[in-house]
PDB file of N, CA and C in Angstrom:
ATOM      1  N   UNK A   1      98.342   5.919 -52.084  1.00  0.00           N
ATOM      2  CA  UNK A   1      97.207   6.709 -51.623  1.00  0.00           C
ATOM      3  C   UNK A   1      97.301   8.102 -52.253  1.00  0.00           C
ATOM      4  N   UNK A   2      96.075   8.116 -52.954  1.00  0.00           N
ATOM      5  CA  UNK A   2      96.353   9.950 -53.627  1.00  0.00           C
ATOM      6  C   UNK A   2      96.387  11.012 -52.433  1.00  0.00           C
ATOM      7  N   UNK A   3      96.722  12.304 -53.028  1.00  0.00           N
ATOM      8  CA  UNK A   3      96.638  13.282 -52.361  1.00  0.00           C
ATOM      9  C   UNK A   3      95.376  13.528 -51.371  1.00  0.00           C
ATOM     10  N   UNK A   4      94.200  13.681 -52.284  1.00  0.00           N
ATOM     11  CA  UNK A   4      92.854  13.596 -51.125  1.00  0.00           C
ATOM     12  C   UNK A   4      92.849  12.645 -50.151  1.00  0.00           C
ATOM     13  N   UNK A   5      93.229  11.078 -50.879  1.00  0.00           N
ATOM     14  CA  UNK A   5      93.165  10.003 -49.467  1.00  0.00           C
ATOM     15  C   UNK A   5      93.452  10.482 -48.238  1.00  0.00           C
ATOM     16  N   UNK A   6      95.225  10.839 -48.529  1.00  0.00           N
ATOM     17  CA  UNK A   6      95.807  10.863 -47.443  1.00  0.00           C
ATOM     18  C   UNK A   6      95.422  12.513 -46.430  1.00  0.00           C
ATOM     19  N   UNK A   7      94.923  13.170 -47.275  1.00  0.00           N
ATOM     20  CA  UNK A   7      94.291  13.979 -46.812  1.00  0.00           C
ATOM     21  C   UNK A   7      93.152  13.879 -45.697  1.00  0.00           C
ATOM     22  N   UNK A   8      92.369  13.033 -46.084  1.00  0.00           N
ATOM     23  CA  UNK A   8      90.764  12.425 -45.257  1.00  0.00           C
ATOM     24  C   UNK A   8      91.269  11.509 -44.935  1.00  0.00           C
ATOM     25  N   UNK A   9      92.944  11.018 -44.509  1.00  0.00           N
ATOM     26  CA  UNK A   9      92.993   9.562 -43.541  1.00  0.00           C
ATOM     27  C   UNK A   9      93.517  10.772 -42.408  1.00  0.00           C
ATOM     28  N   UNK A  10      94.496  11.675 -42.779  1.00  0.00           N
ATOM     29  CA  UNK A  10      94.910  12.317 -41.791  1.00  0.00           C
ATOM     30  C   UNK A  10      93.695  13.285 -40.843  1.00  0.00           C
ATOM     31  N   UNK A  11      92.680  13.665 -41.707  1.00  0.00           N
ATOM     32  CA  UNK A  11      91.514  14.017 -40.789  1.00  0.00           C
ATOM     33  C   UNK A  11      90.991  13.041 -39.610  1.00  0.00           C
ATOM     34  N   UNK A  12      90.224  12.077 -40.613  1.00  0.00           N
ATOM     35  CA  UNK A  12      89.850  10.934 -39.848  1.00  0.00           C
ATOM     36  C   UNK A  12      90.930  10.764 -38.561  1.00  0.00           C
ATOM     37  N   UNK A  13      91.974  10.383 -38.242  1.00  0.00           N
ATOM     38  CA  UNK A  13      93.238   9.821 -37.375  1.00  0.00           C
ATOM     39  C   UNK A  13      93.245  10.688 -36.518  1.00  0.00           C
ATOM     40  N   UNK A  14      93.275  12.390 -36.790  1.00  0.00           N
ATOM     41  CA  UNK A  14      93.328  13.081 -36.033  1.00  0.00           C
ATOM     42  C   UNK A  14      92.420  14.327 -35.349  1.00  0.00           C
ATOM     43  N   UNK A  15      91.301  13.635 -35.433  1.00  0.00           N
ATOM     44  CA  UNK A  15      90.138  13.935 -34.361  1.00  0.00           C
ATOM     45  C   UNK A  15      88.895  13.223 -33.891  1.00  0.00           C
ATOM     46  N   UNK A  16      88.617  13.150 -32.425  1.00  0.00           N
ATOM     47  CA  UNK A  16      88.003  12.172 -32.229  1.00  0.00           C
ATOM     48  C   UNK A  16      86.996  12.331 -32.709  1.00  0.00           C
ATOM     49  N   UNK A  17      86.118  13.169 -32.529  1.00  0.00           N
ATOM     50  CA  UNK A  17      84.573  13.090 -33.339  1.00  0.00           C
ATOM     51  C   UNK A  17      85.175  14.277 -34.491  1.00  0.00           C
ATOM     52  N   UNK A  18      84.232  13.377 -35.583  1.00  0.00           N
ATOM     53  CA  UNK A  18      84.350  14.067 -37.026  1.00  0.00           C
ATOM     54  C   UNK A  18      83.207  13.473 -37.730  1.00  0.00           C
ATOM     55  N   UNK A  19      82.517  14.687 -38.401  1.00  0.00           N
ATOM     56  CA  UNK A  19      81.411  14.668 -39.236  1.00  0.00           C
ATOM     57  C   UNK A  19      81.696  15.440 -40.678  1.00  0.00           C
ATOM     58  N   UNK A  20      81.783  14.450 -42.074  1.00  0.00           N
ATOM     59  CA  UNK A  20      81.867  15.180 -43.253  1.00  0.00           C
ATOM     60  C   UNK A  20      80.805  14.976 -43.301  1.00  0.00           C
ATOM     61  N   UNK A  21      80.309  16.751 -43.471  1.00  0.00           N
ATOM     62  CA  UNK A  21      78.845  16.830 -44.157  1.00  0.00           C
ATOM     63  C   UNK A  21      78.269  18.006 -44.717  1.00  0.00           C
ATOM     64  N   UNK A  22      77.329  18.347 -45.379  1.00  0.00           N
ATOM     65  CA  UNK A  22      77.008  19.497 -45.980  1.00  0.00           C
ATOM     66  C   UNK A  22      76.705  20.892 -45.155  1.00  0.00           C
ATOM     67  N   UNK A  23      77.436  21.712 -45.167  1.00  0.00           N
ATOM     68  CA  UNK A  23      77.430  23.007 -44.106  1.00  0.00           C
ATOM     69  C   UNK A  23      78.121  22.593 -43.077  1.00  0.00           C
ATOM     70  N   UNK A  24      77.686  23.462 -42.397  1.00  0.00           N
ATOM     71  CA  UNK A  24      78.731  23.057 -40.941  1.00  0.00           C
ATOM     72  C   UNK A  24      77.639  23.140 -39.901  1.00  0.00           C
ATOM     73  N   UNK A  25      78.400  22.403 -38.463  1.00  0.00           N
ATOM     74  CA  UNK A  25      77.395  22.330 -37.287  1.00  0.00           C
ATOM     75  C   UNK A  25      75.848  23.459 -37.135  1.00  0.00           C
ATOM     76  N   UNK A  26      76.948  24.822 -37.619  1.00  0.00           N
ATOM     77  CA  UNK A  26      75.721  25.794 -37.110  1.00  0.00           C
ATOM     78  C   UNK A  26      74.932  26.027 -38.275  1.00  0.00           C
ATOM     79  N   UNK A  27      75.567  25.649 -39.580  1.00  0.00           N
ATOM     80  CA  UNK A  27      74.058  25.809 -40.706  1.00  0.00           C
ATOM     81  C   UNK A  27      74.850  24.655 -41.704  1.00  0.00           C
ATOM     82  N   UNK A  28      73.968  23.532 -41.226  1.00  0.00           N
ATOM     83  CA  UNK A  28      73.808  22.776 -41.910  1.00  0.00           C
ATOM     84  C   UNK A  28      72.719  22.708 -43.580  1.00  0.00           C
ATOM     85  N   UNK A  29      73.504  22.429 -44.716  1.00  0.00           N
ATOM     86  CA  UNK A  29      72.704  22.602 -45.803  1.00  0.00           C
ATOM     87  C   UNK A  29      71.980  21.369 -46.557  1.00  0.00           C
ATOM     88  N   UNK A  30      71.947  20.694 -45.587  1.00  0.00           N
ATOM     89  CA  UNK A  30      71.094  19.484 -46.032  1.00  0.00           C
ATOM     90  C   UNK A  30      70.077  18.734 -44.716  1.00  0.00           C
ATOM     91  N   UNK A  31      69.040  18.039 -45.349  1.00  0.00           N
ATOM     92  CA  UNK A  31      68.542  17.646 -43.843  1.00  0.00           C
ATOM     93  C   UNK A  31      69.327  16.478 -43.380  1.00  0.00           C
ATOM     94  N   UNK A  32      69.530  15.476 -44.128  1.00  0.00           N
ATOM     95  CA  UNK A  32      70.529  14.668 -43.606  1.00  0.00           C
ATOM     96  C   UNK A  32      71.575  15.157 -42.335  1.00  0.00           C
ATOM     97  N   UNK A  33      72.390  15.958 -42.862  1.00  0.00           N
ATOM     98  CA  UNK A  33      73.536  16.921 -42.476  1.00  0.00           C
ATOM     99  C   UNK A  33      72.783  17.619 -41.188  1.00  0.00           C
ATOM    100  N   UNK A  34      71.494  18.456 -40.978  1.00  0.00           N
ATOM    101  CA  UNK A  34      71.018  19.048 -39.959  1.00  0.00           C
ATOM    102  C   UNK A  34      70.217  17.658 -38.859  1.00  0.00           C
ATOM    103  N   UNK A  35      70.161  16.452 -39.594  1.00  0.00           N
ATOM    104  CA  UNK A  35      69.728  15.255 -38.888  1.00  0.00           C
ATOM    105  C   UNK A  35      70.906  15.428 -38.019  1.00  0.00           C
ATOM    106  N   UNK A  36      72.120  14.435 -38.900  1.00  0.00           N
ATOM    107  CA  UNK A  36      73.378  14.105 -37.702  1.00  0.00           C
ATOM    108  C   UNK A  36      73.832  15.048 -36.649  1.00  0.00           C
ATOM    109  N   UNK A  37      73.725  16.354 -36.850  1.00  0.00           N
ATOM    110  CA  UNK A  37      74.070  17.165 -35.919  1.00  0.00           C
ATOM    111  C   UNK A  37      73.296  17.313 -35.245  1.00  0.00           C
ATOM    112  N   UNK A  38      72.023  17.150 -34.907  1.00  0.00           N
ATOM    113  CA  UNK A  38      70.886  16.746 -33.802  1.00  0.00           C
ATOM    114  C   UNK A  38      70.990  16.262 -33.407  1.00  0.00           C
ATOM    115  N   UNK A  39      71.686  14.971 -33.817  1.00  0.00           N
ATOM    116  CA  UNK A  39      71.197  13.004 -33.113  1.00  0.00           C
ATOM    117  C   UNK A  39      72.738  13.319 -32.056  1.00  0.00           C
ATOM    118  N   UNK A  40      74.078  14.207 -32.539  1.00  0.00           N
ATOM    119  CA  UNK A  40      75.101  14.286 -31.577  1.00  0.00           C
ATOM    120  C   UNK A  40      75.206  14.885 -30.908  1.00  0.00           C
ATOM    121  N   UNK A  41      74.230  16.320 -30.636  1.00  0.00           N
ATOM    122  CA  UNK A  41      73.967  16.928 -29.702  1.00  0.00           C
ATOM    123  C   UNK A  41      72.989  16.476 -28.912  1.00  0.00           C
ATOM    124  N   UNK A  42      72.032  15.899 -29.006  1.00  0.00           N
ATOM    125  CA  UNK A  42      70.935  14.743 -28.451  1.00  0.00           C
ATOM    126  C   UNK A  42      71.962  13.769 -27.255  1.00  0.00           C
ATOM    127  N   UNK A  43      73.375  13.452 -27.980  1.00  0.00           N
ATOM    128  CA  UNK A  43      74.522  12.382 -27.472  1.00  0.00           C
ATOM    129  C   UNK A  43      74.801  13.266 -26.442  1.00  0.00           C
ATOM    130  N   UNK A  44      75.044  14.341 -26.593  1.00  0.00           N
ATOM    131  CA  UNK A  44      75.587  15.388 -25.551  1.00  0.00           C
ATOM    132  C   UNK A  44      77.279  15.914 -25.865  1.00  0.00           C
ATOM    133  N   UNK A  45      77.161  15.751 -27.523  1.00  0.00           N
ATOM    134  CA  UNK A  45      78.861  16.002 -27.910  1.00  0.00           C
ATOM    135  C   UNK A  45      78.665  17.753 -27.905  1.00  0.00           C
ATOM    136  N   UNK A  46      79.218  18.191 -27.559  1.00  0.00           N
ATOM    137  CA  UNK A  46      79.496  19.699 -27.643  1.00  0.00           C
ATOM    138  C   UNK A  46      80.228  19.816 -28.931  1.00  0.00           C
ATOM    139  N   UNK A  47      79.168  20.907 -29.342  1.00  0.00           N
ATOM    140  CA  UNK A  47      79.227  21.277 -31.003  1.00  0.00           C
ATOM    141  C   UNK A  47      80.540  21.714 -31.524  1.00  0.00           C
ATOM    142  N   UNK A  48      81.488  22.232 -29.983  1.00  0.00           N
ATOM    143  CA  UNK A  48      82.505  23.272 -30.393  1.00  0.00           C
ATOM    144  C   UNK A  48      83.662  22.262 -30.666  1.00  0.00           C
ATOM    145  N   UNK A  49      83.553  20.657 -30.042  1.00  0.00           N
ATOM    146  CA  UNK A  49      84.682  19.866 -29.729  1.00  0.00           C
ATOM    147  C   UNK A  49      84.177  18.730 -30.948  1.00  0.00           C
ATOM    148  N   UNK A  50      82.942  18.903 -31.759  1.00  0.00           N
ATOM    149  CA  UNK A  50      82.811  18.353 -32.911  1.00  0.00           C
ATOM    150  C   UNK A  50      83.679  18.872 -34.235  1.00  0.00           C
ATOM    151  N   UNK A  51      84.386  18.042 -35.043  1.00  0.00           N
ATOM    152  CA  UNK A  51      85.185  18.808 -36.055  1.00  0.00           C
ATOM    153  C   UNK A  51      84.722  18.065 -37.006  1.00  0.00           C
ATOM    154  N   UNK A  52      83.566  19.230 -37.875  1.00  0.00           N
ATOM    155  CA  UNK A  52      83.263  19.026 -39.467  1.00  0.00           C
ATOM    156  C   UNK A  52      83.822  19.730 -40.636  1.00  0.00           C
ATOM    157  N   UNK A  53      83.277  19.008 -41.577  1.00  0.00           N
ATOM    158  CA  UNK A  53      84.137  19.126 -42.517  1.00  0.00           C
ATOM    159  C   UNK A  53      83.205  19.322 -43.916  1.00  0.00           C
ATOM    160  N   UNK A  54      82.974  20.668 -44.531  1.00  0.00           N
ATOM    161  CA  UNK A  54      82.116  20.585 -45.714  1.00  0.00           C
ATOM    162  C   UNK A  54      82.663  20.441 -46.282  1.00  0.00           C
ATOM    163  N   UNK A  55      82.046  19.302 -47.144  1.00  0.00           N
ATOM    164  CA  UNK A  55      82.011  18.182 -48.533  1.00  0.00           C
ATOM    165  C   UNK A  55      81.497  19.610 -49.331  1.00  0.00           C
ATOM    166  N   UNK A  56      80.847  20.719 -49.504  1.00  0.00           N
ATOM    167  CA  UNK A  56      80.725  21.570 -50.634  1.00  0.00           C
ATOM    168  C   UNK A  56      81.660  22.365 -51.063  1.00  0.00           C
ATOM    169  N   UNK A  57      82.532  22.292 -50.292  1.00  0.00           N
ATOM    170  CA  UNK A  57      83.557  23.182 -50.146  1.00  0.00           C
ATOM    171  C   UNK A  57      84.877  23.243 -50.539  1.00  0.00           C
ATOM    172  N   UNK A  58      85.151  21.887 -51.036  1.00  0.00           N
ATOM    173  CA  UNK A  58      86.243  20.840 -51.695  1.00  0.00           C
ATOM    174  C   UNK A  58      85.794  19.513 -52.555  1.00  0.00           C
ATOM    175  N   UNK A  59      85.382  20.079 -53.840  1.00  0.00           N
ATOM    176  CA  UNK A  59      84.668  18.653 -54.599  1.00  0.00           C
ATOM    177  C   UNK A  59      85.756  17.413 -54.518  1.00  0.00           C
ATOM    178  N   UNK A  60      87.204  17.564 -54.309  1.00  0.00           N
ATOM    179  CA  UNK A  60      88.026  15.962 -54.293  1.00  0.00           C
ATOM    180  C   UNK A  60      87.592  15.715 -52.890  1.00  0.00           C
ATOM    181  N   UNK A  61      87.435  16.268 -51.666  1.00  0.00           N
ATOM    182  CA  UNK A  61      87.011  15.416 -50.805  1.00  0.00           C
ATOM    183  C   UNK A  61      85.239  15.230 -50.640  1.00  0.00           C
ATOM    184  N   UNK A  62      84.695  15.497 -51.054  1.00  0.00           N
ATOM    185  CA  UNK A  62      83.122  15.352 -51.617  1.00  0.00           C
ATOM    186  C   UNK A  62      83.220  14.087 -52.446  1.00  0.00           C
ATOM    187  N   UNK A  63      84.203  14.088 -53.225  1.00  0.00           N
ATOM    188  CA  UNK A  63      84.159  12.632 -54.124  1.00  0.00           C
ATOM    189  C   UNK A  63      84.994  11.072 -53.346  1.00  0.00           C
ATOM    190  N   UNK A  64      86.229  11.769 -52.621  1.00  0.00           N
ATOM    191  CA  UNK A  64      87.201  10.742 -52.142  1.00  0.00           C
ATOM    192  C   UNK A  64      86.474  10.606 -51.225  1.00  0.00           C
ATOM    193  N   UNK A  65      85.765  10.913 -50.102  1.00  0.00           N
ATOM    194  CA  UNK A  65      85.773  10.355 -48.664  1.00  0.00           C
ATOM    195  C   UNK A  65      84.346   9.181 -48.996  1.00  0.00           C
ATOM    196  N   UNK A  66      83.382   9.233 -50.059  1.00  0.00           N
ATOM    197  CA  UNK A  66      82.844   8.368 -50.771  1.00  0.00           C
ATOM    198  C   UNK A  66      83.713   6.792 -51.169  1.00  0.00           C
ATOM    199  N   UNK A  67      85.054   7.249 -51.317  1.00  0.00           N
ATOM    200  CA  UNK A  67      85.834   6.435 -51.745  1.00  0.00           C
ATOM    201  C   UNK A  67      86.674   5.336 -50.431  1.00  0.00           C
ATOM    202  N   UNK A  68      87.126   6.524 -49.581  1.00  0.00           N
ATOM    203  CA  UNK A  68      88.127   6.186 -48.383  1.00  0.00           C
ATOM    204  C   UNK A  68      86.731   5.193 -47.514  1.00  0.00           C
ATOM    205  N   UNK A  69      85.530   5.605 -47.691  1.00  0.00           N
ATOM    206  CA  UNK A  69      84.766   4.470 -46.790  1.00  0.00           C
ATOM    207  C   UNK A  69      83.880   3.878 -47.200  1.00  0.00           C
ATOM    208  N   UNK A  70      84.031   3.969 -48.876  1.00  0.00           N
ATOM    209  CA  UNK A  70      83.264   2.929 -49.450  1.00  0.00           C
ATOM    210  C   UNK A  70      81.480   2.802 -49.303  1.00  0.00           C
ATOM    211  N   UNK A  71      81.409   4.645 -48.882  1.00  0.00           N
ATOM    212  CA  UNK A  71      79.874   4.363 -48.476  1.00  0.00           C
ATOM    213  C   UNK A  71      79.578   5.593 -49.364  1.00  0.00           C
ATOM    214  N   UNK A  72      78.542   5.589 -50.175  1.00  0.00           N
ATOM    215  CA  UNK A  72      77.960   6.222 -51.240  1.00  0.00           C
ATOM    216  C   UNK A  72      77.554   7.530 -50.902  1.00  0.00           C
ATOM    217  N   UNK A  73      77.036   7.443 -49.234  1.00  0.00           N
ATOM    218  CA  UNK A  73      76.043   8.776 -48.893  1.00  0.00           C
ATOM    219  C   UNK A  73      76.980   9.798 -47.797  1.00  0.00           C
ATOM    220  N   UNK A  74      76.400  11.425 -48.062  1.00  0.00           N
ATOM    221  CA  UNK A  74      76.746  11.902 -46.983  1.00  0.00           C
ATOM    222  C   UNK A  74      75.419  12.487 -46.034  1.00  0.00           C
ATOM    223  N   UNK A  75      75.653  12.542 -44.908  1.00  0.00           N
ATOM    224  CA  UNK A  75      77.358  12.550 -44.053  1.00  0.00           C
ATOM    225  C   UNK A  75      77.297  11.380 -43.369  1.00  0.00           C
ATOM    226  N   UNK A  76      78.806  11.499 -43.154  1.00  0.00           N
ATOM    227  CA  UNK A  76      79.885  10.333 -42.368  1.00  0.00           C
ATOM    228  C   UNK A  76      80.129  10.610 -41.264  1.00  0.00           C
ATOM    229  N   UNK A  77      79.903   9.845 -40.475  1.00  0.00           N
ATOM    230  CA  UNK A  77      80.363   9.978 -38.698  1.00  0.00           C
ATOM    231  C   UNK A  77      81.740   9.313 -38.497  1.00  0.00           C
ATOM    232  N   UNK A  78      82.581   9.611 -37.996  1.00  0.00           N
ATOM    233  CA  UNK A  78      83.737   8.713 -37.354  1.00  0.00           C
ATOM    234  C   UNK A  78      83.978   9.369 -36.081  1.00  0.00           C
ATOM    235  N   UNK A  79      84.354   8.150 -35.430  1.00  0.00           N
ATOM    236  CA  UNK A  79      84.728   8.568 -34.280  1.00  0.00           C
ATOM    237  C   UNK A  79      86.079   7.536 -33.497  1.00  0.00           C
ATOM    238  N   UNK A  80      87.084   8.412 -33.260  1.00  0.00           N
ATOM    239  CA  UNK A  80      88.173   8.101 -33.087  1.00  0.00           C
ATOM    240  C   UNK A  80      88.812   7.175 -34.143  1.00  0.00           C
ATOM    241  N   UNK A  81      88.979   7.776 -35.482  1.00  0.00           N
ATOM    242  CA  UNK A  81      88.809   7.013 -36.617  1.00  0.00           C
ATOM    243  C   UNK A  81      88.356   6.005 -36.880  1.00  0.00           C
ATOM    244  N   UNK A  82      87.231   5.512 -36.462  1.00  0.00           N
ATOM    245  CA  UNK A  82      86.181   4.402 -36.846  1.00  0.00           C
ATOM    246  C   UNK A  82      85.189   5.024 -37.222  1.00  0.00           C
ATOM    247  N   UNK A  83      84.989   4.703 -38.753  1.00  0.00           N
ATOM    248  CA  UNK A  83      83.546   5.268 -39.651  1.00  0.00           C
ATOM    249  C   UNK A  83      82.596   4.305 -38.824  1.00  0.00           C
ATOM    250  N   UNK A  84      81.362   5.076 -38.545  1.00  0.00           N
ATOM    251  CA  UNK A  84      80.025   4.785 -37.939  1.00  0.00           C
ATOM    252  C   UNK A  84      79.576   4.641 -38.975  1.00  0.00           C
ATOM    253  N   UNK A  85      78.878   5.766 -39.872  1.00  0.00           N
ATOM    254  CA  UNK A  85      77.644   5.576 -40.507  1.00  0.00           C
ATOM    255  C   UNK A  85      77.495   7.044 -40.931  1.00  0.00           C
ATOM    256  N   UNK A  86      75.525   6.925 -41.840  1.00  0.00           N
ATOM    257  CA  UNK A  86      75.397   8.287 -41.962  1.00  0.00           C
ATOM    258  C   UNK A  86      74.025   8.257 -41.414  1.00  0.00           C
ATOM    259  N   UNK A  87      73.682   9.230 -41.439  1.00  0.00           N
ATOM    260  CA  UNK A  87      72.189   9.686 -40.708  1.00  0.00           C
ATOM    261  C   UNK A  87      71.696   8.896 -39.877  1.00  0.00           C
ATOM    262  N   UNK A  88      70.636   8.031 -41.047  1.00  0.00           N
ATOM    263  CA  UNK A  88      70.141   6.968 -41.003  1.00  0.00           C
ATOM    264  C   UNK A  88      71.235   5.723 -40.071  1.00  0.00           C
ATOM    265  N   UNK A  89      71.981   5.474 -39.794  1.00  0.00           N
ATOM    266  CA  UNK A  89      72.429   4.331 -39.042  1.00  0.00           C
ATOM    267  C   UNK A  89      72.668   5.020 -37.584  1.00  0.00           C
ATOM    268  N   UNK A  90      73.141   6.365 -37.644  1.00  0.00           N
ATOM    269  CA  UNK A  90      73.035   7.441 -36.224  1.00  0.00           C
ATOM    270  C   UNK A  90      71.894   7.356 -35.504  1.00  0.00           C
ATOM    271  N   UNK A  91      71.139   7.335 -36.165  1.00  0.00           N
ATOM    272  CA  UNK A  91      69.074   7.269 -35.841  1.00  0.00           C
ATOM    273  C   UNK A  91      68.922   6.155 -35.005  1.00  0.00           C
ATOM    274  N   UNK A  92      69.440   5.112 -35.957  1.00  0.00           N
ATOM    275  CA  UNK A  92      69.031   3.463 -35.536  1.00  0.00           C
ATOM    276  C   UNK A  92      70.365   3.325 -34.014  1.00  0.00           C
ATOM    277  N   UNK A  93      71.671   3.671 -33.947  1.00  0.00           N
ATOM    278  CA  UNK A  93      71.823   3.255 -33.044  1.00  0.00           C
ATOM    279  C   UNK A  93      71.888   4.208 -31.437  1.00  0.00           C
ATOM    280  N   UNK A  94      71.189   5.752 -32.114  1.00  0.00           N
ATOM    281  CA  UNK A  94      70.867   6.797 -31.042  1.00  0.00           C
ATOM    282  C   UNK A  94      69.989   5.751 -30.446  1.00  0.00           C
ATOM    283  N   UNK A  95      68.994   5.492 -31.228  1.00  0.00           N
ATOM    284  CA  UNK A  95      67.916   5.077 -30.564  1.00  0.00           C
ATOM    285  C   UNK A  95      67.984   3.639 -29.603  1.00  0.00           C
ATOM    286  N   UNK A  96      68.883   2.725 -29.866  1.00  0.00           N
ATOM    287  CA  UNK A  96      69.424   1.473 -29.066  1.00  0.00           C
ATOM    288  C   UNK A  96      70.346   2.306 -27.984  1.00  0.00           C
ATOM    289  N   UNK A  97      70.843   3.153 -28.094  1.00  0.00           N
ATOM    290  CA  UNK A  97      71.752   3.802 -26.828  1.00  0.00           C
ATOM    291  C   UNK A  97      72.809   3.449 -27.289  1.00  0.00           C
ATOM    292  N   UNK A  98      73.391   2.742 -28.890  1.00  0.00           N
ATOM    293  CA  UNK A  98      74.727   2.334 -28.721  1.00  0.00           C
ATOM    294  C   UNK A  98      75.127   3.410 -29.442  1.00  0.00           C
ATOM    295  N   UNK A  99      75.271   4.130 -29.940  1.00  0.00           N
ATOM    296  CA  UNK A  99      75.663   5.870 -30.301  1.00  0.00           C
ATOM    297  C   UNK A  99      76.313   6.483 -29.017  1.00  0.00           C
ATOM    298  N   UNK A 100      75.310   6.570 -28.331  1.00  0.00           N
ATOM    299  CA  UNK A 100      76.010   7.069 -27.279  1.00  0.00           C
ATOM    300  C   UNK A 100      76.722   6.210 -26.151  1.00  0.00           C
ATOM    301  N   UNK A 101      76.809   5.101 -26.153  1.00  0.00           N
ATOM    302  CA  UNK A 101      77.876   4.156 -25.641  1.00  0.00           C
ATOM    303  C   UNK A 101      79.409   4.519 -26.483  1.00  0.00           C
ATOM    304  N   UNK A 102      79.292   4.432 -27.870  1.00  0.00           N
ATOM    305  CA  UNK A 102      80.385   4.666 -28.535  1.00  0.00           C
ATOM    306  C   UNK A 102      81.081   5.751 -28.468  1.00  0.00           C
ATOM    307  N   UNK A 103      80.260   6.870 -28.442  1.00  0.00           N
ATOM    308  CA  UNK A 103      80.724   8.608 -28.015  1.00  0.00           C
ATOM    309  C   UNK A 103      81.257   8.697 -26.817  1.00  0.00           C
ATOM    310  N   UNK A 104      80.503   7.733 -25.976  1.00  0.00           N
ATOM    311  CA  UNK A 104      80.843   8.055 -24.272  1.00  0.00           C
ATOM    312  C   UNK A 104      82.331   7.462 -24.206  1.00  0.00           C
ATOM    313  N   UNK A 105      83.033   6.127 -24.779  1.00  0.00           N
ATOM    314  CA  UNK A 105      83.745   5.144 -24.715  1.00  0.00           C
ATOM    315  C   UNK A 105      84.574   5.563 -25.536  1.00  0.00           C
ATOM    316  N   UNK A 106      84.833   6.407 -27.070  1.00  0.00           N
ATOM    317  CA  UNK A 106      86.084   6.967 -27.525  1.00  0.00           C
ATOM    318  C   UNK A 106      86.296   8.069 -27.003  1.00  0.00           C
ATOM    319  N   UNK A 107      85.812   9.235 -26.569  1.00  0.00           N
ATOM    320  CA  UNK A 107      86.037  10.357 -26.515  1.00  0.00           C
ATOM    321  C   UNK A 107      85.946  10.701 -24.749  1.00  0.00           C
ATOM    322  N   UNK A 108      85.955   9.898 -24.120  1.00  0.00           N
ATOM    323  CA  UNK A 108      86.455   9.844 -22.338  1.00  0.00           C
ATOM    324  C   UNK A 108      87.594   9.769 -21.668  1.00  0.00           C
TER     325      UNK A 108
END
């Protein structure tokens, strides 16, 4: 595992909610990025106990965490190191209630 991997496995492992994404909670620089942080405050995650991570800010983890989950787009949700999704799959399962089944059920 290269340096970045183990870098973004040790993130991932060690916090329950984690969002890599463009800007951070309070200024998000993409709409994607200002999506997910809506749809988890919508969940009722408190912004302060959310730990993100700008992808602009470190191009090897902008490129590796593409890699570590095999998913092309940002941002990435995990929670209690299980990758969710990005935006778009946050949307689809805010809206079924299983988003927030999953938030309620790792982080309780």
């Amino acid at each position: 595992m290269s340096d970045t991997q183990q870098r973004i496995d040790d993130l991932v492992k060690s916090n329950e909610v984690l969002l890599f994404m463009k800007g951070n909670a309070a200024f998000p620089q993409c709409g994607f990025s200002g999506r997910a942080i809506q749809i988890l405050k919508a969940c009722g995650v408190d912004p302060k106990s959310l730990k993100t991570v700008n992808v602009l800010e470190d191009e090897a983890i902008r490129n590796g965490i593409k890699e570590y989950s095999n998913w092309p787009t940002i941002p990435q949700l995990y929670v209690k190191g299980e990758f969710i999704g990005g935006s778009d799959i946050m949307m689809e399962m805010y809206e079924k209630g299983e988003l927030q089944q999953a938030l309620a059920a790792k982080v309780s």
